[in-house]
C-alpha atoms as a PDB file:
ATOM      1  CA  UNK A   1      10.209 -18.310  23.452  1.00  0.00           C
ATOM      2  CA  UNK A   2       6.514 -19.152  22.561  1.00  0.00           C
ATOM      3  CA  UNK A   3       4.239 -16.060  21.945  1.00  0.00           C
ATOM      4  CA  UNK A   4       1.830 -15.869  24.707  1.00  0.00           C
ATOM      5  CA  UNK A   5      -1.610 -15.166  23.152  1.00  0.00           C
ATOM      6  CA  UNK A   6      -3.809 -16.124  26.188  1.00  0.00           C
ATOM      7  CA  UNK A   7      -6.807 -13.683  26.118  1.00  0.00           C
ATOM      8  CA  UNK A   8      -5.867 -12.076  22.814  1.00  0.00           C
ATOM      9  CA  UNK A   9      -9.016 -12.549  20.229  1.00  0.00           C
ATOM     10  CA  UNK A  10      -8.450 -14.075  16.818  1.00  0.00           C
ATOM     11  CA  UNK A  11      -8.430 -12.076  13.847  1.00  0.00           C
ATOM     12  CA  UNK A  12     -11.823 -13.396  12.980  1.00  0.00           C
ATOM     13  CA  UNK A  13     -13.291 -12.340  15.833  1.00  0.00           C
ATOM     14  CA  UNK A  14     -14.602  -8.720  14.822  1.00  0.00           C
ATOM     15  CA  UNK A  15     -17.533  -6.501  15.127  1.00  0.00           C
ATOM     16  CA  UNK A  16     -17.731  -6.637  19.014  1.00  0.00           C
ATOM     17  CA  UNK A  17     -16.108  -3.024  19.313  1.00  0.00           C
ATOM     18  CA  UNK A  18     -18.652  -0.425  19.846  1.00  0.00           C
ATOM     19  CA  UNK A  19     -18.132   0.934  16.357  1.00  0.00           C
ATOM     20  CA  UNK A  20     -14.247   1.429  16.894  1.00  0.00           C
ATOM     21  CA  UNK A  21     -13.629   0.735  13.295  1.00  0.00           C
ATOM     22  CA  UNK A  22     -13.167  -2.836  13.552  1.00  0.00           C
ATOM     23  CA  UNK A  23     -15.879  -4.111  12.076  1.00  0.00           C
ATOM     24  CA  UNK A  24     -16.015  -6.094   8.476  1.00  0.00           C
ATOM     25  CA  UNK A  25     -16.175  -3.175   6.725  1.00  0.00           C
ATOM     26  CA  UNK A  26     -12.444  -1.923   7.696  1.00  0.00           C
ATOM     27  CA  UNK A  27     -10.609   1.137   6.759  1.00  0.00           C
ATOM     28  CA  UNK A  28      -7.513   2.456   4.617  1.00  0.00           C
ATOM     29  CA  UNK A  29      -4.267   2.608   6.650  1.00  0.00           C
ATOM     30  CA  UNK A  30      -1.559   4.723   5.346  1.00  0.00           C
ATOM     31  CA  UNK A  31       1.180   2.884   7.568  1.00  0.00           C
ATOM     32  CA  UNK A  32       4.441   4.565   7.314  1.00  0.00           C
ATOM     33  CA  UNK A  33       7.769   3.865   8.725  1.00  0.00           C
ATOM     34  CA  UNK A  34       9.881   6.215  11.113  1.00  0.00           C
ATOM     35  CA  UNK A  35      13.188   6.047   8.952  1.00  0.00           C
ATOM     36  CA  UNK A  36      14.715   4.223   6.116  1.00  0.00           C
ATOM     37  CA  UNK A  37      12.075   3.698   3.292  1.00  0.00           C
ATOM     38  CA  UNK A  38       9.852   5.723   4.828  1.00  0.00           C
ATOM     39  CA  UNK A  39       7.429   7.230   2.641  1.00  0.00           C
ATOM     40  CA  UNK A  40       8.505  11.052   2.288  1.00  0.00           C
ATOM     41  CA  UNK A  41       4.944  12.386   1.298  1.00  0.00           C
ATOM     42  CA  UNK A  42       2.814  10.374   3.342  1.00  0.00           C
ATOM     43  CA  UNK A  43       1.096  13.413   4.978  1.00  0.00           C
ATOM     44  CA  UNK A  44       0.089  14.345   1.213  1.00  0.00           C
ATOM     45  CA  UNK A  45      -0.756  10.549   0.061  1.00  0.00           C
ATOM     46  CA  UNK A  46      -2.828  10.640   3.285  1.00  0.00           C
ATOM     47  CA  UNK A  47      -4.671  13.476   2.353  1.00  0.00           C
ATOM     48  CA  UNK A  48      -5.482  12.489  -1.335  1.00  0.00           C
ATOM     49  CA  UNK A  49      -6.928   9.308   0.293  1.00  0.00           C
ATOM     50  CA  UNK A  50      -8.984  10.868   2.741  1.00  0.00           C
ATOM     51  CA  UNK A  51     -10.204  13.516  -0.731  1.00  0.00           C
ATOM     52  CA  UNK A  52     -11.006  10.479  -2.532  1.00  0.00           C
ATOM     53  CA  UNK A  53     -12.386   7.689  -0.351  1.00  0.00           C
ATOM     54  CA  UNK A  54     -13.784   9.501   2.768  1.00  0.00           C
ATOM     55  CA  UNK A  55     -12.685  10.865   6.085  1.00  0.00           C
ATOM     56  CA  UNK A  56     -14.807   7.860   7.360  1.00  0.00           C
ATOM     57  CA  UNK A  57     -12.852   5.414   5.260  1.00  0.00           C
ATOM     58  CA  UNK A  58      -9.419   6.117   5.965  1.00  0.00           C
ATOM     59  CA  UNK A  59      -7.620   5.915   9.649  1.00  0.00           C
ATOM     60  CA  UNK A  60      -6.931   9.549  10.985  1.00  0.00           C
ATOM     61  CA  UNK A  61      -3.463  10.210  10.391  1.00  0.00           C
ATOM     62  CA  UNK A  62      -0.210   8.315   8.894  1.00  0.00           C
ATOM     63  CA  UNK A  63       0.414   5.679  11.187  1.00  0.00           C
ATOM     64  CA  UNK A  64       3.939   3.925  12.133  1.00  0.00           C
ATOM     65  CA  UNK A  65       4.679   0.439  13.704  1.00  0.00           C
ATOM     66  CA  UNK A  66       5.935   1.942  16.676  1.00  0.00           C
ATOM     67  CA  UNK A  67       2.422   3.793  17.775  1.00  0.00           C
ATOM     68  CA  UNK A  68       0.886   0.176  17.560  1.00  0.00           C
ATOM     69  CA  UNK A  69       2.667  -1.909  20.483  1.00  0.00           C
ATOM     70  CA  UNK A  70       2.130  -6.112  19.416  1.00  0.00           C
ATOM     71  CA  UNK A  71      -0.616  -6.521  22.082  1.00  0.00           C
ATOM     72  CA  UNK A  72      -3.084  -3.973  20.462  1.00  0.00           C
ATOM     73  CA  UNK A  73      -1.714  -4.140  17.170  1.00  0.00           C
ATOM     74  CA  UNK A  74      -3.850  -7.981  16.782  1.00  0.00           C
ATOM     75  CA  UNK A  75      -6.901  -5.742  17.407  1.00  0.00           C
ATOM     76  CA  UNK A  76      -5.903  -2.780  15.444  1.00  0.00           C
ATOM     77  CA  UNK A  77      -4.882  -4.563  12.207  1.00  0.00           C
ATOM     78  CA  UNK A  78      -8.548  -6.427  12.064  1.00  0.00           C
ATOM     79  CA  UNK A  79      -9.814  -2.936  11.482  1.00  0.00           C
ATOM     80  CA  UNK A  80      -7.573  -2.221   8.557  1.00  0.00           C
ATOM     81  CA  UNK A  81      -9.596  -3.635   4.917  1.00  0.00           C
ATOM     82  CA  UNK A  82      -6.259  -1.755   2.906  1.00  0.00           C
ATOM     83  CA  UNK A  83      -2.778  -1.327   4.186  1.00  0.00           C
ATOM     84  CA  UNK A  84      -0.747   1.495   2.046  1.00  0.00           C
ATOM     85  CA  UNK A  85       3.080   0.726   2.907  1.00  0.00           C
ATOM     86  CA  UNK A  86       6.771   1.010   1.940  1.00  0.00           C
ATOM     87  CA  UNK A  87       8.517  -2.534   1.590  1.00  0.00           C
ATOM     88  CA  UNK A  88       9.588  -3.914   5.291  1.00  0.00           C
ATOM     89  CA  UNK A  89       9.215  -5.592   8.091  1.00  0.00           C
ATOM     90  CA  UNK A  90       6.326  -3.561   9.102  1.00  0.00           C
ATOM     91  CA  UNK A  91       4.557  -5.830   6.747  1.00  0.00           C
ATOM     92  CA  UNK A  92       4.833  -7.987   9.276  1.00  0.00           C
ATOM     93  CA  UNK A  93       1.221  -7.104  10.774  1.00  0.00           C
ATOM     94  CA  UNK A  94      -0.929  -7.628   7.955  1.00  0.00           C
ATOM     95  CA  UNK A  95      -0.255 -11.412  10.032  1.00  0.00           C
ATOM     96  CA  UNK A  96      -3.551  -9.699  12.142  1.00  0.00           C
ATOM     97  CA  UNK A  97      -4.990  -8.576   9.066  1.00  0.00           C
ATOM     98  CA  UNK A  98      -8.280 -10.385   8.337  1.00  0.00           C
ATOM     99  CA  UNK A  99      -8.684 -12.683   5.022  1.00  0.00           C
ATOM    100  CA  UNK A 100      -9.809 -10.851   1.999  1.00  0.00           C
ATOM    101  CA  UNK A 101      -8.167  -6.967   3.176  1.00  0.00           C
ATOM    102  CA  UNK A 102      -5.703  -6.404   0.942  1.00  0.00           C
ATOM    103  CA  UNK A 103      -1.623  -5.119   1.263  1.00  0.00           C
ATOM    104  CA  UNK A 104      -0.274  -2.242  -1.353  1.00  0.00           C
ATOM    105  CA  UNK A 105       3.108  -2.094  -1.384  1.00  0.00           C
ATOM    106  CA  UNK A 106       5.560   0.489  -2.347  1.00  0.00           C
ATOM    107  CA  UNK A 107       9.088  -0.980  -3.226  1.00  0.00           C
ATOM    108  CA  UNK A 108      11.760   1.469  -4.118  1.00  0.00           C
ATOM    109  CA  UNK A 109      12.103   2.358  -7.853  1.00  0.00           C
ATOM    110  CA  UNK A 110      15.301   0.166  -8.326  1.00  0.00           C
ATOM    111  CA  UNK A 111      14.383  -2.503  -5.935  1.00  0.00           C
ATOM    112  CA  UNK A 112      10.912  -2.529  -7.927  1.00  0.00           C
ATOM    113  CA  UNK A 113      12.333  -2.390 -11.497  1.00  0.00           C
ATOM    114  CA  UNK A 114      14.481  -5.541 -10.372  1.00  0.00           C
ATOM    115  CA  UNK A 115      11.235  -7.332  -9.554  1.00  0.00           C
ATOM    116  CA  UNK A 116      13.052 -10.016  -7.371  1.00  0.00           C
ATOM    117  CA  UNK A 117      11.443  -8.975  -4.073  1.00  0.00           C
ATOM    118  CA  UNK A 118       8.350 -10.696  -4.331  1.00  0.00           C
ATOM    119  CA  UNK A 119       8.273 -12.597  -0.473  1.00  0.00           C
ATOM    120  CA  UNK A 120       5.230 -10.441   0.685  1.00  0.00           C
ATOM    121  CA  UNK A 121       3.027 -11.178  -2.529  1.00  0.00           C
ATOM    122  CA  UNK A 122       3.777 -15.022  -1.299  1.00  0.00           C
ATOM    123  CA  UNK A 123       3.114 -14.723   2.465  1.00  0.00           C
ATOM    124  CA  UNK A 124      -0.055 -12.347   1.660  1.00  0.00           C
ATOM    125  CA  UNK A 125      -1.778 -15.022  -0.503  1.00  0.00           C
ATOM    126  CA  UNK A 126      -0.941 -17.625   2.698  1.00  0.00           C
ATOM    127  CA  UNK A 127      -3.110 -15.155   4.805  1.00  0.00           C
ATOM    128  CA  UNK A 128      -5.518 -14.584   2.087  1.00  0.00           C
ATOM    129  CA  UNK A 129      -4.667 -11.038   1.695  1.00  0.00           C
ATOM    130  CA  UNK A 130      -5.067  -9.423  -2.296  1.00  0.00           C
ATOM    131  CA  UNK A 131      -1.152  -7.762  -2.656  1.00  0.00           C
ATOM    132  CA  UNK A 132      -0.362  -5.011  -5.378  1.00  0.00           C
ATOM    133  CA  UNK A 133       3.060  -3.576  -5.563  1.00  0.00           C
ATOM    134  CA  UNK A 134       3.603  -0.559  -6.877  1.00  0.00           C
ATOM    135  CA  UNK A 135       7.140   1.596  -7.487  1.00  0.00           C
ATOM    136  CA  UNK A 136       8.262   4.444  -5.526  1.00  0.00           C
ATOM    137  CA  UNK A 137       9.627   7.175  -8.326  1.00  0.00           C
ATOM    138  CA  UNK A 138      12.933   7.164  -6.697  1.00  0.00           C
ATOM    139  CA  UNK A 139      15.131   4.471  -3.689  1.00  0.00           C
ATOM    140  CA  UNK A 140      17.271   2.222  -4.493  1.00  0.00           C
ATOM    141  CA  UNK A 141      17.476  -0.517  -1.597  1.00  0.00           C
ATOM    142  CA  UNK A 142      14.931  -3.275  -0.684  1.00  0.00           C
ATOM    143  CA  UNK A 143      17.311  -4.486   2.241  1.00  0.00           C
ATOM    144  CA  UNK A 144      19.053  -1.974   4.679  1.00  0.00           C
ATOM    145  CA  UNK A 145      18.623   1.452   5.181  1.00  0.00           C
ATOM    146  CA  UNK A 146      17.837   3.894   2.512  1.00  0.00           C
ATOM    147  CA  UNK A 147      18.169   7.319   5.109  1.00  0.00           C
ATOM    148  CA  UNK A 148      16.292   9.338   2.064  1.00  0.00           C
ATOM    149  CA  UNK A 149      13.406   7.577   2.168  1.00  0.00           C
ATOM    150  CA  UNK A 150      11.205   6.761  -1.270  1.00  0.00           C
ATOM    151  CA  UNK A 151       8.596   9.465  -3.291  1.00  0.00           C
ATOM    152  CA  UNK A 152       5.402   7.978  -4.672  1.00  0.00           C
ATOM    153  CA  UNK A 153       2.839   9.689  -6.595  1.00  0.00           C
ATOM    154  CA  UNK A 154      -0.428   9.879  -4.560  1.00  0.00           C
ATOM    155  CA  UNK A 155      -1.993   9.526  -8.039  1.00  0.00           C
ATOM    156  CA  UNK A 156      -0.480   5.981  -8.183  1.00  0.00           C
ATOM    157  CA  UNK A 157      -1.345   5.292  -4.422  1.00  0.00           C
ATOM    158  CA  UNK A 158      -5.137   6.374  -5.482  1.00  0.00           C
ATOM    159  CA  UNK A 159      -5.092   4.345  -8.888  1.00  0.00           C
ATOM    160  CA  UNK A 160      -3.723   1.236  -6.694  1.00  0.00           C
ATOM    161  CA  UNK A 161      -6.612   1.152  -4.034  1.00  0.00           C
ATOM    162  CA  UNK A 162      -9.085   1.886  -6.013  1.00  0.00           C
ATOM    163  CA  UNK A 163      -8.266  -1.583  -7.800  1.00  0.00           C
ATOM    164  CA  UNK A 164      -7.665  -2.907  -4.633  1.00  0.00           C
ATOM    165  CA  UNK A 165     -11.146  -1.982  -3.179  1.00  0.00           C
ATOM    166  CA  UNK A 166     -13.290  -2.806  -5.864  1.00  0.00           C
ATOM    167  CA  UNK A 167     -11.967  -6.473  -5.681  1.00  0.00           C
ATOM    168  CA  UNK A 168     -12.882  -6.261  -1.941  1.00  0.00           C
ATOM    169  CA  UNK A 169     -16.128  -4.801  -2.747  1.00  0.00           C
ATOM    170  CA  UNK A 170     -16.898  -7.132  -5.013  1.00  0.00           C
ATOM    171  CA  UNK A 171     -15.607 -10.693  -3.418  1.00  0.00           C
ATOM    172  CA  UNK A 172     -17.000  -9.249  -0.223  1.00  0.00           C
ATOM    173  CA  UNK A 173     -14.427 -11.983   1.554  1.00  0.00           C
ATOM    174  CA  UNK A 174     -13.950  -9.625   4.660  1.00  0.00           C
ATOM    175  CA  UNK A 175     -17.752 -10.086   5.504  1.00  0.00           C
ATOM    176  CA  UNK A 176     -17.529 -13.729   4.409  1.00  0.00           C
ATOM    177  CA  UNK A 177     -14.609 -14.078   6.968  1.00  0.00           C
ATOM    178  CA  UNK A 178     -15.691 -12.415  10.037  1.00  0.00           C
ATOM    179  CA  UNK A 179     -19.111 -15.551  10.139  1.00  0.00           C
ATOM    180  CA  UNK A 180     -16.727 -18.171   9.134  1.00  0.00           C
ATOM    181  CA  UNK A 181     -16.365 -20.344  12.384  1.00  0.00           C
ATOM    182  CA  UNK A 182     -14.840 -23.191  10.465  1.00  0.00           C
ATOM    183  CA  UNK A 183     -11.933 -21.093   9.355  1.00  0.00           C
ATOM    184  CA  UNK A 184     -11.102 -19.270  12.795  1.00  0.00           C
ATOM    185  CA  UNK A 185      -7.441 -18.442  12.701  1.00  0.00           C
ATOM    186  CA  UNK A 186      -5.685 -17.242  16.150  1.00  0.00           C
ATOM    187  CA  UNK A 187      -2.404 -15.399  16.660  1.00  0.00           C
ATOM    188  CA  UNK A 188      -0.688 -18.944  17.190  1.00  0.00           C
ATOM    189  CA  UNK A 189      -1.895 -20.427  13.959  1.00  0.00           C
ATOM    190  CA  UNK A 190      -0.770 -17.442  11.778  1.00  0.00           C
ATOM    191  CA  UNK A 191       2.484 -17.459  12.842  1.00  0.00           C
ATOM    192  CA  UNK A 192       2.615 -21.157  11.793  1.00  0.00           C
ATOM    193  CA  UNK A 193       1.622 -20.271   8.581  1.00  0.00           C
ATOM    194  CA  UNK A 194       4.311 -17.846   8.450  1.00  0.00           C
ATOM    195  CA  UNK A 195       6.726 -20.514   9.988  1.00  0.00           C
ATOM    196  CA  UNK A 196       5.489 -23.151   7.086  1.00  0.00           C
ATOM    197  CA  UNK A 197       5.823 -19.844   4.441  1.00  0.00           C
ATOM    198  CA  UNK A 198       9.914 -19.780   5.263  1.00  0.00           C
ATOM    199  CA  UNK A 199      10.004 -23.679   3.766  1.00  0.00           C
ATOM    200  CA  UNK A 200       8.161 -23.231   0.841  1.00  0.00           C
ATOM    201  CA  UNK A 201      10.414 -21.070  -1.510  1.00  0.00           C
ATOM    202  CA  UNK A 202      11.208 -18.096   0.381  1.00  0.00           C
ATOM    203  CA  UNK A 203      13.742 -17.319   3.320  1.00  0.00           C
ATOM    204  CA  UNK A 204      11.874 -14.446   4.878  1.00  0.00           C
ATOM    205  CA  UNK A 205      14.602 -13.405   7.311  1.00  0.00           C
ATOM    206  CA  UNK A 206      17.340 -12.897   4.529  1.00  0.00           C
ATOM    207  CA  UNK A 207      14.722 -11.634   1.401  1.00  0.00           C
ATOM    208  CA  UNK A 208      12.480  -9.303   3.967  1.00  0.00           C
ATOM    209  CA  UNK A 209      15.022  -7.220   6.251  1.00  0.00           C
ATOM    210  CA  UNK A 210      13.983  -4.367   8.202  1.00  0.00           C
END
């Protein structure tokens, strides 16, 4: 069934919020999953982030996928310049991100140390997203459930973003991108980059599992 995006805005179209926060600049999302490899110290990773870049930086609280339905989650996402994240699905909505935010991944410690799970450094460069990945200090699963969830050192989260941002700051593509009319990408054309990304060297639906 064909995704319906009649009346949704493209992800370039930003900056006509009333100061909501989605605006070229963008913020830091700390976006956490309910269960599985859910982050266990989010609510402290959250905090560090908020210490180091700003209250005014960094979205209010640890977000999940399921507080952001699909319908406002195109909006929300433009808002988002960094996306702090376990390994999953919920990846899935940097597709809304806007070119030249950035994803940080946190793979388990054995999934990481394997360094085989590499399908969202692929489909983030097709979006024209910067990716880091960076390794939980424990978890063992990139597929399935891993009901303990994964520990990650804020430090690391902090060291991460930091590189992250500065290549933002510097490139300054998510300005670039919000007054490039030429490259106007809508909901349907992103997931037909994704649809292309499953034929060039990666089967999404077996490598990325929720």
């Amino acid at each position: 069934m064909a995704l319906k995006t009649s009346g949704v805005r493209s992800r370039m179209d930003v900056g006509k919020d009333g100061g909501k926060g989605t605006g070229p600049k963008g913020k830091i999302l700390l976006f956490n999953r309910e269960k599985g490899r859910r982050i266990r110290n989010a609510k402290d990773i959250h905090s560090a982030l908020v210490k180091e870049f700003g209250a005014e930086n960094v979205y209010d609280r640890v977000w999940t996928p399921e507080m952001v339905p699909i319908p406002q989650a195109m909006d929300f996402m433009r808002g988002v310049s960094i996306m702090v994240t376990p390994h999953g699905a919920n990846i899935g909505n940097t597709a809304f991100m806007l070119p030249g935010s950035a994803l940080l991944e946190v793979q388990p410690q054995k999934c990481a140390s394997q360094g085989k799970m590499r399908a969202y450094e692929f489909t983030s460069s097709v979006l024209g997203l910067s990716h880091q990945m960076i390794s939980a200090r424990d978890g063992l699963m990139c597929a399935g459930v891993d009901g303990a969830g994964i520990f990650v050192e804020p430090e690391k989260v902090l060291k991460a973003v930091r590189e992250l941002k500065a290549t933002i700051d510097i490139a300054g593509t998510r300005q670039a991108a919000a007054g490039e009319i030429g490259a106007l990408l809508n909901g349907t054309e992103t997931l037909r980059r994704y649809e292309r990304a499953q034929h060039t060297g990666f089967k999404l639906r077996e490598d990325c599992t929720v």
